[in-house]
Protein backbone atom coordinates (compact mmCIF):
# COMPACT_ATOMS: atom_id res chain seq x y z
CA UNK A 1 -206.17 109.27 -55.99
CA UNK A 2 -203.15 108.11 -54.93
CA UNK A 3 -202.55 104.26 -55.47
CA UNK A 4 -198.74 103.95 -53.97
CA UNK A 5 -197.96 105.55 -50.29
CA UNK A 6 -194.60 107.09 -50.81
CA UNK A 7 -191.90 105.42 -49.58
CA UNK A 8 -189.98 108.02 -47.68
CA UNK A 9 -186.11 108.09 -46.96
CA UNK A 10 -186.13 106.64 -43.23
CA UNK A 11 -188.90 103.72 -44.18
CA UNK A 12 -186.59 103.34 -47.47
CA UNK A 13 -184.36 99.83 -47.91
CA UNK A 14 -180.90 100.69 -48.07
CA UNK A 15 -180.78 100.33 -52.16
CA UNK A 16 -183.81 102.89 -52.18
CA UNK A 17 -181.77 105.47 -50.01
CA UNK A 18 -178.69 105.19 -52.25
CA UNK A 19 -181.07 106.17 -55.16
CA UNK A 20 -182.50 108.66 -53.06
CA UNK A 21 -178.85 109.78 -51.66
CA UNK A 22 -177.78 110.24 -55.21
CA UNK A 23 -181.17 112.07 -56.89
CA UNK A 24 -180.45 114.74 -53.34
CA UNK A 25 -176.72 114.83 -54.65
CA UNK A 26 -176.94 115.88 -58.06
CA UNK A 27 -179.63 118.17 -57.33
CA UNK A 28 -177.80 119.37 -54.46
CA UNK A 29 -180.94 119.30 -52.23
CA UNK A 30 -182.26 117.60 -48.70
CA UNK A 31 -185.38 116.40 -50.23
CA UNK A 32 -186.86 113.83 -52.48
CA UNK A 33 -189.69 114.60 -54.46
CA UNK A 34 -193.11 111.88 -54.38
CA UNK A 35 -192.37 110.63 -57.88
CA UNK A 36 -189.78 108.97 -56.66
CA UNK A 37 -190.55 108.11 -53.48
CA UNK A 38 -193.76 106.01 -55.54
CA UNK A 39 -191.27 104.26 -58.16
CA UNK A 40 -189.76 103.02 -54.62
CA UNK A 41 -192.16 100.48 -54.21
CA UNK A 42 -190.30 98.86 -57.69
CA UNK A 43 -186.36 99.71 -56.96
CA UNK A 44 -185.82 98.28 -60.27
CA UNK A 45 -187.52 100.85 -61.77
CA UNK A 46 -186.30 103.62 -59.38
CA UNK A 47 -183.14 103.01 -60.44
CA UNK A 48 -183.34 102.69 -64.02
CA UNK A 49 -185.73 106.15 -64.05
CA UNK A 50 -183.25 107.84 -62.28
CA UNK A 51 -180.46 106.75 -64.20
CA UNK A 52 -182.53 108.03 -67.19
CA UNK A 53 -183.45 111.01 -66.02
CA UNK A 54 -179.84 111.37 -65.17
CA UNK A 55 -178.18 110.96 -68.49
CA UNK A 56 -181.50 112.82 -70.76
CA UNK A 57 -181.82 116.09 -68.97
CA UNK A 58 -177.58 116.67 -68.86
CA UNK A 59 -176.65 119.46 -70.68
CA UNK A 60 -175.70 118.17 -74.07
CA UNK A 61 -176.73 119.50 -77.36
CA UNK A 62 -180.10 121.06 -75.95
CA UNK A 63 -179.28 123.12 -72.43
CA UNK A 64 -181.14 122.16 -69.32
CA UNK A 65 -183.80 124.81 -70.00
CA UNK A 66 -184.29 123.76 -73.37
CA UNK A 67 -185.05 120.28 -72.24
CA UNK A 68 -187.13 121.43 -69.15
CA UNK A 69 -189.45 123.33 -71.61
CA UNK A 70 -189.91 120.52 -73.95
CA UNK A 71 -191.01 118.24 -70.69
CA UNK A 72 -193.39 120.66 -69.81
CA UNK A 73 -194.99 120.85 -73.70
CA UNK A 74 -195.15 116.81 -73.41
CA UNK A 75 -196.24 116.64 -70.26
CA UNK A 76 -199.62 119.23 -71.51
CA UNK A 77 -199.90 116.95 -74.35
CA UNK A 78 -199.92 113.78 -72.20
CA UNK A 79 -201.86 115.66 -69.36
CA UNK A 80 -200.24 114.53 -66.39
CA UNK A 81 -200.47 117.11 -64.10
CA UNK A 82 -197.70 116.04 -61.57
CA UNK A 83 -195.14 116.15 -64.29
CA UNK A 84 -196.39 119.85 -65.60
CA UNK A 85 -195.80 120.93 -61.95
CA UNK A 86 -192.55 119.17 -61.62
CA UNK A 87 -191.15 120.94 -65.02
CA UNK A 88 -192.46 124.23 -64.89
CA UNK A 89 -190.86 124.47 -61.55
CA UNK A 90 -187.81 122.73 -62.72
CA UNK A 91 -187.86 125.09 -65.81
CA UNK A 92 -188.79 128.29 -63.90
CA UNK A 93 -185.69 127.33 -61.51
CA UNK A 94 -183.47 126.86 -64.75
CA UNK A 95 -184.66 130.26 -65.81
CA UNK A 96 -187.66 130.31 -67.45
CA UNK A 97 -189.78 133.75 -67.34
CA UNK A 98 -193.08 134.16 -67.31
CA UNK A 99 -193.10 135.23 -70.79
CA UNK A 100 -191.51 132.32 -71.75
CA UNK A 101 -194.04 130.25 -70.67
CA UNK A 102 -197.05 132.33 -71.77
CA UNK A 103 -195.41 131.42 -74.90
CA UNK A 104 -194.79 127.76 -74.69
CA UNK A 105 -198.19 127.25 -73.42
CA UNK A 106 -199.19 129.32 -76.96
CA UNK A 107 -197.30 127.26 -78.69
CA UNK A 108 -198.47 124.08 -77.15
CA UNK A 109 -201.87 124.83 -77.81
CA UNK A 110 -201.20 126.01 -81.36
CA UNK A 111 -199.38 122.83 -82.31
CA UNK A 112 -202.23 120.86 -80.93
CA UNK A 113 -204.42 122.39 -83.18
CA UNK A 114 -202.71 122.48 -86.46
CA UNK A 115 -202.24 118.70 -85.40
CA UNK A 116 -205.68 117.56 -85.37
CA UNK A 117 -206.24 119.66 -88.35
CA UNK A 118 -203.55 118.20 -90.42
CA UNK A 119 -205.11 114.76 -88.84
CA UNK A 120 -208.78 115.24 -89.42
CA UNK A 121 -208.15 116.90 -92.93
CA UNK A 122 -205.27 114.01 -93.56
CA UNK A 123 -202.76 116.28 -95.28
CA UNK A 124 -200.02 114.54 -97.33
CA UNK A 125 -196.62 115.20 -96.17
CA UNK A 126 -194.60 117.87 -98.99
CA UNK A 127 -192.03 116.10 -100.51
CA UNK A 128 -189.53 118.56 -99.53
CA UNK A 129 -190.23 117.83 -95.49
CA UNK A 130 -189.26 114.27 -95.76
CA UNK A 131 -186.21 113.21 -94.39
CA UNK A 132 -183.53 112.14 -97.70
């Protein structure tokens, strides 16, 4: 159920279209997806997620892909399925194959596994896996 109505571009204040000018920029597309159009309603927080957004999923250290995948094992974990649909398309338009994510979905559900075992069974950390 949807709580916000988006806001979209033409029913936008002018500092919501600039955010919304610049998100269609530097993903050189005509069209705004709903999360932001929600986080409208707050242009405070528009801007600061986008800004975020902006600078975190940059290619740096860990390649757009890279960082794509990892959204889409967080956003299993947190079950939010607008954000699993957002990143598996973003990651499957990055690149991602099909095998690839058979095998990040493995590998989600095998790490949520091993981490309610190691939870439930409260396994002491090795020595040698903390940080010196």
């Amino acid at each position: 159920m949807t709580l916000q109505t988006p806001i979209e571009y033409d029913q936008a204040t002018p500092e919501v279209r600039a955010v919304y000018d610049d998100i269609m920029a530097t993903r050189n597309t005509d069209w705004v997806n709903n999360f932001w159009k929600v986080l409208a309603h707050h242009p405070e927080t528009l801007r600061r997620m986008w800004s975020n957004i902006k600078q975190v999923m940059a290619n740096g250290a860990l390649d757009p892909l890279t960082k794509e995948l990892i959204y889409v094992a967080v956003s299993i974990s947190n079950n939010c399925d607008y954000c699993m649909a957002s990143h598996t398309a973003g990651a499957r338009a990055k690149g991602m194959s099909e095998a690839q994510y058979a095998e990040l979905l493995a590998v989600v559900g095998l790490a949520h596994e091993t981490n309610r075992l190691a939870v439930a069974y409260r396994v002491p950390v090795d020595e040698r896996f903390l940080a010196k």
